[in-house]
Structure formats: C-alpha cells, structure tokens
N, C-alpha and C. Protein backbone atom coordinates (compact mmCIF):
# COMPACT_ATOMS: atom_id res chain seq x y z
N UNK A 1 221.47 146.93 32.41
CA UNK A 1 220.50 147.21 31.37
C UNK A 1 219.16 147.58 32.04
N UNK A 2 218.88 148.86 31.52
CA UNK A 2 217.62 149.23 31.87
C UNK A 2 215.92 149.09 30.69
N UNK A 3 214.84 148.78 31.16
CA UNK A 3 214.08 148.61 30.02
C UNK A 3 213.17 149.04 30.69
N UNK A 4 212.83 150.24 29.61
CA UNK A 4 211.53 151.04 29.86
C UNK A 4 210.36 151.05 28.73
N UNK A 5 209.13 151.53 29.08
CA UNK A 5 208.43 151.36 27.93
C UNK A 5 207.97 153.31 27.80
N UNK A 6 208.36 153.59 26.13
CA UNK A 6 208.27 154.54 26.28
C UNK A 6 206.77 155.00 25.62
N UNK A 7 206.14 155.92 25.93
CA UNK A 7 204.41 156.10 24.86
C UNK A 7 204.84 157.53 24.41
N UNK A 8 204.49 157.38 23.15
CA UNK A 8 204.75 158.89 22.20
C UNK A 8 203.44 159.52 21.79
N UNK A 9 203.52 160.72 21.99
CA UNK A 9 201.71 161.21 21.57
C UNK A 9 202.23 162.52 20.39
N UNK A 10 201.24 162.25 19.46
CA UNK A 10 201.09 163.44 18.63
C UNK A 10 202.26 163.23 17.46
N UNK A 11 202.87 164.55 17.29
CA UNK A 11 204.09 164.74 16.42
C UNK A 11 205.52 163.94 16.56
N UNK A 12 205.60 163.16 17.91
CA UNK A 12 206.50 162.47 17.98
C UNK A 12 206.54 160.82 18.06
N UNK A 13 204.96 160.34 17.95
CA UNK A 13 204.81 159.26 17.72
C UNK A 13 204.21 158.90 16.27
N UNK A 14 204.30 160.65 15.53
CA UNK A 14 203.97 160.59 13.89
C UNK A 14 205.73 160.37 13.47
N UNK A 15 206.66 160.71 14.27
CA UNK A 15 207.81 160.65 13.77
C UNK A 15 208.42 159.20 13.82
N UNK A 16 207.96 158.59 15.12
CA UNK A 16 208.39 157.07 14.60
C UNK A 16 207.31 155.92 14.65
N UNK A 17 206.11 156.60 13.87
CA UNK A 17 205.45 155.58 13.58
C UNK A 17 204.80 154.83 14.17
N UNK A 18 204.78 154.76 15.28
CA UNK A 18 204.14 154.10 16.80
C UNK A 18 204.45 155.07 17.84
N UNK A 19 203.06 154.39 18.61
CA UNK A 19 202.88 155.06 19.83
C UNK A 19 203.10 154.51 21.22
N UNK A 20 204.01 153.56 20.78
CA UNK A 20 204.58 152.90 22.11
C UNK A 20 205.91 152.03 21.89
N UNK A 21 207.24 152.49 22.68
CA UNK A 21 208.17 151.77 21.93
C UNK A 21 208.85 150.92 23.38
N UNK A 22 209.60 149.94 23.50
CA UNK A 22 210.11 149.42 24.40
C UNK A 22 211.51 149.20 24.42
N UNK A 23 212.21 150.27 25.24
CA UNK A 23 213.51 150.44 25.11
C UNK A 23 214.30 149.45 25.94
N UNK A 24 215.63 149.32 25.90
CA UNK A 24 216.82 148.51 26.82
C UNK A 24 217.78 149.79 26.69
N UNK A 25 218.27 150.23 27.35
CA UNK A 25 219.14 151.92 27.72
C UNK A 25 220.08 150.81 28.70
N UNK A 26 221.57 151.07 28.18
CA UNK A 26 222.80 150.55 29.32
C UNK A 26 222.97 150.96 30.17
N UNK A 27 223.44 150.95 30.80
CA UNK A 27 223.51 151.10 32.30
C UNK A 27 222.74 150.54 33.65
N UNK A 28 223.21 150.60 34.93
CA UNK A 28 222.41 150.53 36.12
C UNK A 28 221.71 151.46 36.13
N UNK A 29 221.95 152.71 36.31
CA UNK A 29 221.17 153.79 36.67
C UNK A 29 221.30 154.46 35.61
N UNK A 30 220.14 154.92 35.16
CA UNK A 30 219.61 156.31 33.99
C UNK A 30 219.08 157.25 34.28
N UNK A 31 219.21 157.71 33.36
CA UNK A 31 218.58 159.33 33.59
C UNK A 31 217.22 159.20 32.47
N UNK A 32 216.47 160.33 32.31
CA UNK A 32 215.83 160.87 31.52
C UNK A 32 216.26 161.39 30.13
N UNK A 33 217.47 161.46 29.84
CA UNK A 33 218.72 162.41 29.59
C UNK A 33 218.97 160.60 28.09
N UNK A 34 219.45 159.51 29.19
CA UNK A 34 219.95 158.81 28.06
C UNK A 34 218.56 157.98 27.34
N UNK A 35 216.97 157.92 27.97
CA UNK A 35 216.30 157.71 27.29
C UNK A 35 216.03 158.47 25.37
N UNK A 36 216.05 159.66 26.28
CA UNK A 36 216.31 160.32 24.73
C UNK A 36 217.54 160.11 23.93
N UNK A 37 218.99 159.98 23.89
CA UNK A 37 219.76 159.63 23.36
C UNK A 37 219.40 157.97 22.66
N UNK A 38 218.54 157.53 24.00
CA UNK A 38 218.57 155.92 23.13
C UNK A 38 217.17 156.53 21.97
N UNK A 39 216.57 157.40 21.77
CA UNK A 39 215.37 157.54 21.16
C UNK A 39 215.93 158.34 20.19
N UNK A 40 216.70 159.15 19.99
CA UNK A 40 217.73 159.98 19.17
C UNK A 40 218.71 158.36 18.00
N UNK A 41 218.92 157.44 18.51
CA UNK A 41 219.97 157.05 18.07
C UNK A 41 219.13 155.87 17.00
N UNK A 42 217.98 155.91 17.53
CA UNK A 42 217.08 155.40 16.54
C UNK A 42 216.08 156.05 15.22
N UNK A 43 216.16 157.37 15.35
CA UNK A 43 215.76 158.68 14.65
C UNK A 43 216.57 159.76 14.96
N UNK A 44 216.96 160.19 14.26
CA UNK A 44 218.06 161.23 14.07
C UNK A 44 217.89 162.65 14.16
N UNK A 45 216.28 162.70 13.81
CA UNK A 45 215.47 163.62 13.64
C UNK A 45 214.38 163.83 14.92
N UNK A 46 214.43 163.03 15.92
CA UNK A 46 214.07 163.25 16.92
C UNK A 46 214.61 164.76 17.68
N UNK A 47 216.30 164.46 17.84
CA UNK A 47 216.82 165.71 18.98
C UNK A 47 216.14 167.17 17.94
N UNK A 48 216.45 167.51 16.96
CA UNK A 48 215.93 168.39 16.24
C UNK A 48 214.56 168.78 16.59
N UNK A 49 213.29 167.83 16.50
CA UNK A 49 212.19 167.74 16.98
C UNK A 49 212.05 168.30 18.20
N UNK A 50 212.66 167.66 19.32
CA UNK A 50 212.68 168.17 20.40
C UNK A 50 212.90 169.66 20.76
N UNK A 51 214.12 169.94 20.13
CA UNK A 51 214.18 171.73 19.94
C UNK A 51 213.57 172.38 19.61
N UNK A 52 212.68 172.19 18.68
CA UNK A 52 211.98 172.93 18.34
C UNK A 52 210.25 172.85 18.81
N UNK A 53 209.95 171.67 19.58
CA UNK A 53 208.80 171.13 20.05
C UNK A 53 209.16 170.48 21.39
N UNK A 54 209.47 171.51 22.60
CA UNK A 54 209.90 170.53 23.78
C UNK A 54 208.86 169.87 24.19
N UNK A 55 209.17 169.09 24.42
CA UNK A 55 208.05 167.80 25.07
C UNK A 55 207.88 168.11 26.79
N UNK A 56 206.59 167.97 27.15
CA UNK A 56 206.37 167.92 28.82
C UNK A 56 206.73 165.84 28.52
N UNK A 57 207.77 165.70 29.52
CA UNK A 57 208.35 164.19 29.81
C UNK A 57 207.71 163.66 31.13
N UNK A 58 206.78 162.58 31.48
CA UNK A 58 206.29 162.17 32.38
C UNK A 58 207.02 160.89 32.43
N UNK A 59 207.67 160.32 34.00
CA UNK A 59 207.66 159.55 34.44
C UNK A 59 207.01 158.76 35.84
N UNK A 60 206.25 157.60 35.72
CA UNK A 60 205.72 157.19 36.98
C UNK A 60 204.02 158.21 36.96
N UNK A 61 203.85 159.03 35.90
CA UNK A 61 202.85 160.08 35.75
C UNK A 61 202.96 161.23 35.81
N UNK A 62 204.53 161.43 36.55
CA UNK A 62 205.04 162.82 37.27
C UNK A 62 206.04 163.47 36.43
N UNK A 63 205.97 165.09 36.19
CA UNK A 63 206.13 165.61 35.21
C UNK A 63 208.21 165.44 35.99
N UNK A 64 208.75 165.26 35.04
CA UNK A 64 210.43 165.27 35.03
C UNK A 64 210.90 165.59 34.17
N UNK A 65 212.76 166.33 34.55
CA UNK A 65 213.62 167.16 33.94
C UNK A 65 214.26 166.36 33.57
N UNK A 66 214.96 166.66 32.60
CA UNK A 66 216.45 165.05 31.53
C UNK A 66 217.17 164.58 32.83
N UNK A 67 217.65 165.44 34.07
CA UNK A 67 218.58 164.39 34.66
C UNK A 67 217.87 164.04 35.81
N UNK A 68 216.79 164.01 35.66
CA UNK A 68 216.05 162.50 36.82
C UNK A 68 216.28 161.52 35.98
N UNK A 69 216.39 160.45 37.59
CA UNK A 69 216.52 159.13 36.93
C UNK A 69 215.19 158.53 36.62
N UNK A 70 215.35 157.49 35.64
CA UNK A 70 214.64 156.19 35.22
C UNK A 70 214.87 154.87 35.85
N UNK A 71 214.19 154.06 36.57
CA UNK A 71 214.10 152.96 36.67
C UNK A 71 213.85 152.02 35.84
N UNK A 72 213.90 150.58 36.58
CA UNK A 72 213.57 149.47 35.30
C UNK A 72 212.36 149.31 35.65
N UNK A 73 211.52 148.86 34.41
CA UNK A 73 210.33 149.20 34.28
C UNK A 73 209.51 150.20 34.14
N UNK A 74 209.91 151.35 34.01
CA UNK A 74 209.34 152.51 34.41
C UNK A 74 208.61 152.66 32.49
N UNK A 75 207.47 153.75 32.93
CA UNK A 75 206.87 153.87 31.58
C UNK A 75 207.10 155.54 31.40
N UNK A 76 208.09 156.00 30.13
CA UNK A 76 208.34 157.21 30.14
C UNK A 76 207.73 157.78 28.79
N UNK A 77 206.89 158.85 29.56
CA UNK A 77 205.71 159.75 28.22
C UNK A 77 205.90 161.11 28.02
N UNK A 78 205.79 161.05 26.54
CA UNK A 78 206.42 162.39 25.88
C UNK A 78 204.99 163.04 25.02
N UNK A 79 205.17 163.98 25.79
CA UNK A 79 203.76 164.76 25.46
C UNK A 79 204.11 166.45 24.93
N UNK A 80 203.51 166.37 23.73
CA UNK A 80 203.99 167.75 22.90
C UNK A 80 203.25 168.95 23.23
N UNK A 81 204.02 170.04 23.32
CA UNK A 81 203.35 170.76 23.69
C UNK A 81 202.13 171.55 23.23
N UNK A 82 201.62 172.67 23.98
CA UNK A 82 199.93 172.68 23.61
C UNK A 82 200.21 173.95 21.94
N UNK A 83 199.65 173.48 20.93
CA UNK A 83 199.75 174.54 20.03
C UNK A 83 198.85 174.77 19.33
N UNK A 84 197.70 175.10 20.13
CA UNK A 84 196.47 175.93 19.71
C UNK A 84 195.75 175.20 18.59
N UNK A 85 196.18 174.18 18.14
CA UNK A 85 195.55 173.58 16.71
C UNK A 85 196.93 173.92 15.76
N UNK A 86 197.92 174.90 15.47
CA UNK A 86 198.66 174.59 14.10
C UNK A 86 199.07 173.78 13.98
N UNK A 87 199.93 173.65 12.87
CA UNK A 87 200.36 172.33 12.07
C UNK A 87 201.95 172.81 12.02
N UNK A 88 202.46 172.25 11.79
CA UNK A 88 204.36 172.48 11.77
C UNK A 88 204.78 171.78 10.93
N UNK A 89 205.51 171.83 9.84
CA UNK A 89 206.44 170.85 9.24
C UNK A 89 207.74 170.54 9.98
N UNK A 90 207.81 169.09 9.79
CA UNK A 90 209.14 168.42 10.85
C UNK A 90 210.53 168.66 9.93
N UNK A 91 210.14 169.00 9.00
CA UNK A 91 211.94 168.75 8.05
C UNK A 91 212.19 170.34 8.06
C-alpha cells in the first residue's frame, strides 16, 4: 500500500470539492498512471475531465508522465492547464 497526498488546483479540485485529498493506491510500486485510476474510481467524471483539460502532474515538484513512479509519501499535484481566463462547462 502506497499513500500519497494528492493537491488539486482549479477545475479539478472544483470537481471534488477539496483541494487536497489523501490517497492509499495498492501496490508496492506505482505509477502516476494508478494515482489517477485511484482518483477516477472516486469521480467518474474525473478521466473525462482529464481529456479534455490535461493536467501538467507534478511529483516531488518535478513535472511527470502517467508511467513514472510514485513513492510512499510522495505529494502528487495536478495543475490545469493555462486558459487565458475562459470558463468551460464540465458535463
């Protein structure tokens, strides 16, 4: 079991309501990859989100791709991308 703390900014911490969530993801070793599945399996409407609003994903501060790994402890931040000021509807 891995436990990370994840911080959500903007449109994706309007989607679940907080801006900081604290995950447990199975396994020894993770990826970047099953953080979002564990963040998907709690909002449904997240992976959707994501497609259409990719997130720059920081771990440790350092910008990372879905299959880097995650450590325990690690703090993983999802930062939306830059859109000039518009507004988007999520549904």
């Amino acid at each position: 079991m891995v436990r990370v703390k994840v911080k959500l900014f903007s449109l994706y911490r309007d989607l679940f309501k907080s801006s900081e969530l604290e995950l447990e993801v199975d396994g020894e070793e993770i990826k970047v990859s099953d953080v979002i599945k564990t963040l998907t399996s709690l909002n449904t409407r997240f992976e959707r989100v994501l497609e259409r609003f990719p997130p720059v994903i920081l771990v440790r501060g350092l910008p990372v791709k879905e299959e880097d790994k995650v450590k325990d402890g690690d703090e993983v931040v999802f930062l939306p991308p830059a859109s000039g000021g518009l507004m988007h509807k999520l549904s």
